[in-house]
Protein backbone atom coordinates (compact mmCIF):
# COMPACT_ATOMS: atom_id res chain seq x y z
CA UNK A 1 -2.91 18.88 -1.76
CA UNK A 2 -4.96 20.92 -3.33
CA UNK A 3 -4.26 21.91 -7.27
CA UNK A 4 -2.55 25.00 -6.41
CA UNK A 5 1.31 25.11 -6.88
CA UNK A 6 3.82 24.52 -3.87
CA UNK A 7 7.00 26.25 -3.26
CA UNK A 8 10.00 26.38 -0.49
CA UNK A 9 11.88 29.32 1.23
CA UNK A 10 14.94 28.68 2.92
CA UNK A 11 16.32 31.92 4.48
CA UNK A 12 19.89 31.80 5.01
CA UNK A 13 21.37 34.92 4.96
CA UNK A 14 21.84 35.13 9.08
CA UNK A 15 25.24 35.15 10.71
CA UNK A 16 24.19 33.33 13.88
CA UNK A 17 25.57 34.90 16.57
CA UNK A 18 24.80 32.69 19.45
CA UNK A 19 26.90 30.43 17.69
CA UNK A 20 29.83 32.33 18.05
CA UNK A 21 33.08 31.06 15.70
CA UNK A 22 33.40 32.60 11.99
CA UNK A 23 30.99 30.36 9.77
CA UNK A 24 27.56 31.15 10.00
CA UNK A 25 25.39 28.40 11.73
CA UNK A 26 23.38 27.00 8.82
CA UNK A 27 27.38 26.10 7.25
CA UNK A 28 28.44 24.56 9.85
CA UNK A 29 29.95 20.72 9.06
CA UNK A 30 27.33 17.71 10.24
CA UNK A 31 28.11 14.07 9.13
CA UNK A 32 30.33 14.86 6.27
CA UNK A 33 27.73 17.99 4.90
CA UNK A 34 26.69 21.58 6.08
CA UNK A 35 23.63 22.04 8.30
CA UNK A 36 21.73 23.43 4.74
CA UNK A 37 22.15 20.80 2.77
CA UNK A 38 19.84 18.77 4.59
CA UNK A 39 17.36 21.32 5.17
CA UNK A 40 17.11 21.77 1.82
CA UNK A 41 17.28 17.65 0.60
CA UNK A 42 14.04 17.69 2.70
CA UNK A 43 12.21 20.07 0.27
CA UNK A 44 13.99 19.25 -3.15
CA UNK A 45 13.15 15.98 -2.72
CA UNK A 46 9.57 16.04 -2.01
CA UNK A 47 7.86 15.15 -4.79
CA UNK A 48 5.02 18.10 -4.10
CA UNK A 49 7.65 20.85 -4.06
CA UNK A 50 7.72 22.55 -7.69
CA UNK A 51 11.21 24.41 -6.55
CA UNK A 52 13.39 26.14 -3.89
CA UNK A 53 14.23 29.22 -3.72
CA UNK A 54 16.94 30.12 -0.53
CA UNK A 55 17.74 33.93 0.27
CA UNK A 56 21.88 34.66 1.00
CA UNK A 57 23.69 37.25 1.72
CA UNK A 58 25.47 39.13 -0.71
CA UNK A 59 28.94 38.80 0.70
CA UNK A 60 27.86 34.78 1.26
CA UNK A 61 31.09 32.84 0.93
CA UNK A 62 29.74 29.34 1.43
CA UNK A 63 26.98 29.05 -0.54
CA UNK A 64 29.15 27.41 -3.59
CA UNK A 65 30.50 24.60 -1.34
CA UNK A 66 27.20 23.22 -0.72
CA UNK A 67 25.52 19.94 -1.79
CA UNK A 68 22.87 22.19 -4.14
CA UNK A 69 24.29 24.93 -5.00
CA UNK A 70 23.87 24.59 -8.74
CA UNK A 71 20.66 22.37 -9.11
CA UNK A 72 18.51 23.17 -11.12
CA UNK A 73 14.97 23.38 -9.03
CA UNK A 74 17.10 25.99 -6.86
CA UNK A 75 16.88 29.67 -7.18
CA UNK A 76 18.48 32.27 -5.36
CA UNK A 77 17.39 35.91 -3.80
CA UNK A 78 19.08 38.47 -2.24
CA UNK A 79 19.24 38.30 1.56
CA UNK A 80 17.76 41.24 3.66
CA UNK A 81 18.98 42.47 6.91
CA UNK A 82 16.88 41.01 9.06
CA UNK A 83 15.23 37.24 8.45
CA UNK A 84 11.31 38.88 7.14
CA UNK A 85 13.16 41.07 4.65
CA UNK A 86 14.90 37.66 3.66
CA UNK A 87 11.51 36.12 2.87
CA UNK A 88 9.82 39.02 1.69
CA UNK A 89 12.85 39.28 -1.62
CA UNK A 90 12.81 35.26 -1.86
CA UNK A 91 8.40 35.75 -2.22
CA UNK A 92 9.10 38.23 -4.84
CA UNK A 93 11.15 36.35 -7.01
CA UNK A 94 9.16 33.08 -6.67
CA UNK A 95 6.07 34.97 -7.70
CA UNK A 96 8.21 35.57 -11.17
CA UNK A 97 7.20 32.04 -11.75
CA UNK A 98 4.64 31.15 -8.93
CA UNK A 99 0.80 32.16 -8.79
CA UNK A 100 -0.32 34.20 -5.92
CA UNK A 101 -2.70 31.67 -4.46
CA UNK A 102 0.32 29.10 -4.31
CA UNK A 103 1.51 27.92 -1.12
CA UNK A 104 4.67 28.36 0.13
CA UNK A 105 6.58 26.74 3.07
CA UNK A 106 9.18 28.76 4.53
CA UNK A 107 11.85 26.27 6.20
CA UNK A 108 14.73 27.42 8.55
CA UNK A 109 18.05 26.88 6.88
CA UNK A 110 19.80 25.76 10.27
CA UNK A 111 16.74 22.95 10.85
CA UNK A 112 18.56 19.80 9.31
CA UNK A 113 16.24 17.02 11.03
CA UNK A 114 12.94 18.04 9.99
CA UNK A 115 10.84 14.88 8.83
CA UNK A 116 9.30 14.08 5.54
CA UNK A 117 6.15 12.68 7.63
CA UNK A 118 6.03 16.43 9.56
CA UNK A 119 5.79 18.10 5.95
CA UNK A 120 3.33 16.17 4.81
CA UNK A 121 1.20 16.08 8.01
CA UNK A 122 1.77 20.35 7.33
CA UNK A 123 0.64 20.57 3.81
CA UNK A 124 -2.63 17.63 4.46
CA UNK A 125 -4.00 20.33 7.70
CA UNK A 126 -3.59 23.84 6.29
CA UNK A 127 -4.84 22.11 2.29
CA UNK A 128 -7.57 21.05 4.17
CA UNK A 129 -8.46 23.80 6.18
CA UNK A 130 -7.56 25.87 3.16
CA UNK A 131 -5.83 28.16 6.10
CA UNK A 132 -1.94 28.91 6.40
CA UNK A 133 -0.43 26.76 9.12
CA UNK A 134 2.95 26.06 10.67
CA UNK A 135 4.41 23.47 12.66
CA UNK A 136 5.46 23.18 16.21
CA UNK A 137 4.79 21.52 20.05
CA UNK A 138 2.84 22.53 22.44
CA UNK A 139 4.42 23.54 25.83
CA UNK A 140 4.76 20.79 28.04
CA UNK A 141 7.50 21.98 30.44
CA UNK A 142 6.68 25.04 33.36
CA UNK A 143 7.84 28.42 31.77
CA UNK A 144 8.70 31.31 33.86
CA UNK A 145 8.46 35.41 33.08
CA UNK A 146 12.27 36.57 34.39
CA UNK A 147 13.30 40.65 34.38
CA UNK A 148 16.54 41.63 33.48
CA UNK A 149 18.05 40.81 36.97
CA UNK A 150 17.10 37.03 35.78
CA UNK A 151 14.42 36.54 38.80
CA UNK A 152 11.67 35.11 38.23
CA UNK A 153 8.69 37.60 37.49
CA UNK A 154 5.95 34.91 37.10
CA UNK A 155 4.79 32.00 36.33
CA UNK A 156 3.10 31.69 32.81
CA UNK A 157 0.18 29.25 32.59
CA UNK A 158 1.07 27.15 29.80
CA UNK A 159 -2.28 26.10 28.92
CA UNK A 160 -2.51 26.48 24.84
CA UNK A 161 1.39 27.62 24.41
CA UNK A 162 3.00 25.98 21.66
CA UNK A 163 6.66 26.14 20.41
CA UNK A 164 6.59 27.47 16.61
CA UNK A 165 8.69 25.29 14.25
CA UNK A 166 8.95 25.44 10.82
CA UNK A 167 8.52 24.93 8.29
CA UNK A 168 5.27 27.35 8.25
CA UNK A 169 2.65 27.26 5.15
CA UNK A 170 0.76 29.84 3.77
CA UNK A 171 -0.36 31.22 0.61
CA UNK A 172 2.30 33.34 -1.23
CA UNK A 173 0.35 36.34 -2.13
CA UNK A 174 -1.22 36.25 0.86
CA UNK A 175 2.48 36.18 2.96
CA UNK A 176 4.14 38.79 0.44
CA UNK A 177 1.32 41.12 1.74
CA UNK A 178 1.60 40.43 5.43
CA UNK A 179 5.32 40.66 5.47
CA UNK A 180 5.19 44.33 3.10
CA UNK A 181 2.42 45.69 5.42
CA UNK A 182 3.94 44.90 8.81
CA UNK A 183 7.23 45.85 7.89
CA UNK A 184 6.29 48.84 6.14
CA UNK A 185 4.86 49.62 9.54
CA UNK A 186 8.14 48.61 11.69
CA UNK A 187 6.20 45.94 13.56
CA UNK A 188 8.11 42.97 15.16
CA UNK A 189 8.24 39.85 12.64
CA UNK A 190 9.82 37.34 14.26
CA UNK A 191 7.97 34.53 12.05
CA UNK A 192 5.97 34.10 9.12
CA UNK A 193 3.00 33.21 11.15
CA UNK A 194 3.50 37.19 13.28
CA UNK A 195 3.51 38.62 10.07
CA UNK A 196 -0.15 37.00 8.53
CA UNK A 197 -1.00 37.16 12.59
CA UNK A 198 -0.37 40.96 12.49
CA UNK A 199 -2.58 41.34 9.78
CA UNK A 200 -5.15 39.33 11.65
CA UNK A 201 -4.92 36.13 10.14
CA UNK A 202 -4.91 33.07 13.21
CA UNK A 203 -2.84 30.56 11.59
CA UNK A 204 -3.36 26.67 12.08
CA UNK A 205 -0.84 24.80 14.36
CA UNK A 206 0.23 21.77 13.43
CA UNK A 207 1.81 19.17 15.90
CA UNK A 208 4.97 17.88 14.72
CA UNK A 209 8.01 15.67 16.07
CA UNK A 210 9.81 17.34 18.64
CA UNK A 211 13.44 16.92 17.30
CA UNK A 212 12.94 18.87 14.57
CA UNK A 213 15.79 21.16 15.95
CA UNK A 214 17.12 24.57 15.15
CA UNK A 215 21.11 24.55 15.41
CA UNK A 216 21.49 27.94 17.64
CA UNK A 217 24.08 26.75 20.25
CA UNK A 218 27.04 25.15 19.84
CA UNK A 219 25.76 22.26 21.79
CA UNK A 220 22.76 21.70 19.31
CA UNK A 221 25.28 20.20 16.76
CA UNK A 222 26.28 16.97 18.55
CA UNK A 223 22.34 16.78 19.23
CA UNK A 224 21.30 17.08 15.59
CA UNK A 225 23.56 14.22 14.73
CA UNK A 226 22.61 12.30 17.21
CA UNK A 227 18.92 12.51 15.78
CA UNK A 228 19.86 11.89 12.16
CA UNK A 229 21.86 8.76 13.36
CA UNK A 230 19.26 7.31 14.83
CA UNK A 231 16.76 8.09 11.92
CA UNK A 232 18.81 5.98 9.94
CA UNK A 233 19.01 3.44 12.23
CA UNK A 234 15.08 3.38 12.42
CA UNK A 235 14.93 2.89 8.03
């Protein structure tokens, strides 16, 4: 890595809705701990990563029953209403402490089995390239266009489509000023990468291990732990 500072953004101020049930997805129980906790463990631990800083919501109820709730390299912001506005307050009050030309990788709290080897892979690509970057797959499987009636519309060619992961990398001044311009202008953020995109920026993609999975179904739960499992069976 380059000199510059490096921070982490966990947004986790979502409800989760696919999910259905009462606890919000990124609390949900996994091996003995909440979906979070390892999400975060994968940042606080890094020996790169200056700090954390996670965005909840202010009527957050579960926050104080996780792993890191008090440590000390954690800070909090105020969750927005939607996940940019999330990102956005957590930017603003790492940049009370962090230097604009920092980087910053903004993680998905309800991604527990994202690998150390798939951070540092990130942070070696978009250092080098001195770009912003995020990780992800490229489309391997046929994707179809359907309309509302669910029938298929068309058949996309899948030639240079990727699947965006996270965590995504980019400089924090630079991502503070993508996020306040497009949402200042009510464009669709759906990622940190649409936002610096949207201001014309083409960030890198980085190719990382495919079961770095976002918990969004009920079903994803029993697959997470089955991929931590075997990670520890592998060290």
């Amino acid at each position: 890595m380059s000199e510059a500072g490096c921070w982490a953004v966990i947004p986790a101020a979502g409800v989760g809705r696919r999910m259905g049930g009462d606890v919000p997805k990124q609390y949900l129980p996994l091996a003995g701990r909440r979906v979070m906790d390892y999400a975060i463990e994968a940042f606080l631990g890094h020996p790169a990563i200056s700090g954390v800083c996670v965005a909840l919501a202010p009527d957050d109820a579960w926050w104080e029953g996780t792993d890191y709730a008090n440590h000390p390299q954690l800070v909090r912001a105020p969750g927005g209403r939607e996940r940019a506005d999330s990102v956005l307050n957590a930017l603003r009050v790492l940049s009370r402490e962090a230097a604009g030309d920092d980087w910053v990788l903004v993680h998905d709290a309800a991604r527990p089995c994202v690998r150390r080897a798939d951070i540092d892979r990130l942070m070696a690509a978009v250092s080098a390239a001195d770009t912003g970057g995020l990780l992800g797959i490229p489309v391997h499987d046929t994707v179809k266009r359907a309309g509302r009636d669910q029938r298929v519309r068309e058949t996309v060619e899948r030639e240079g489509l990727w699947r965006a992961f996270t965590p995504q990398m980019f400089r924090l001044g630079q991502l503070m000023d993508a996020l306040s311009r497009a949402l200042e202008a009510g464009a669709t953020v759906t990622d940190e990468a649409s936002a610096i995109e949207w201001v014309g920026g083409r960030p890198l993609m980085v190719e990382g291990a495919a079961d770095n999975l976002k918990v969004t179904r009920p079903g994803d739960l029993e697959i997470a732990l089955f991929y931590l499992r075997q990670r520890e069976q592998e060290s």
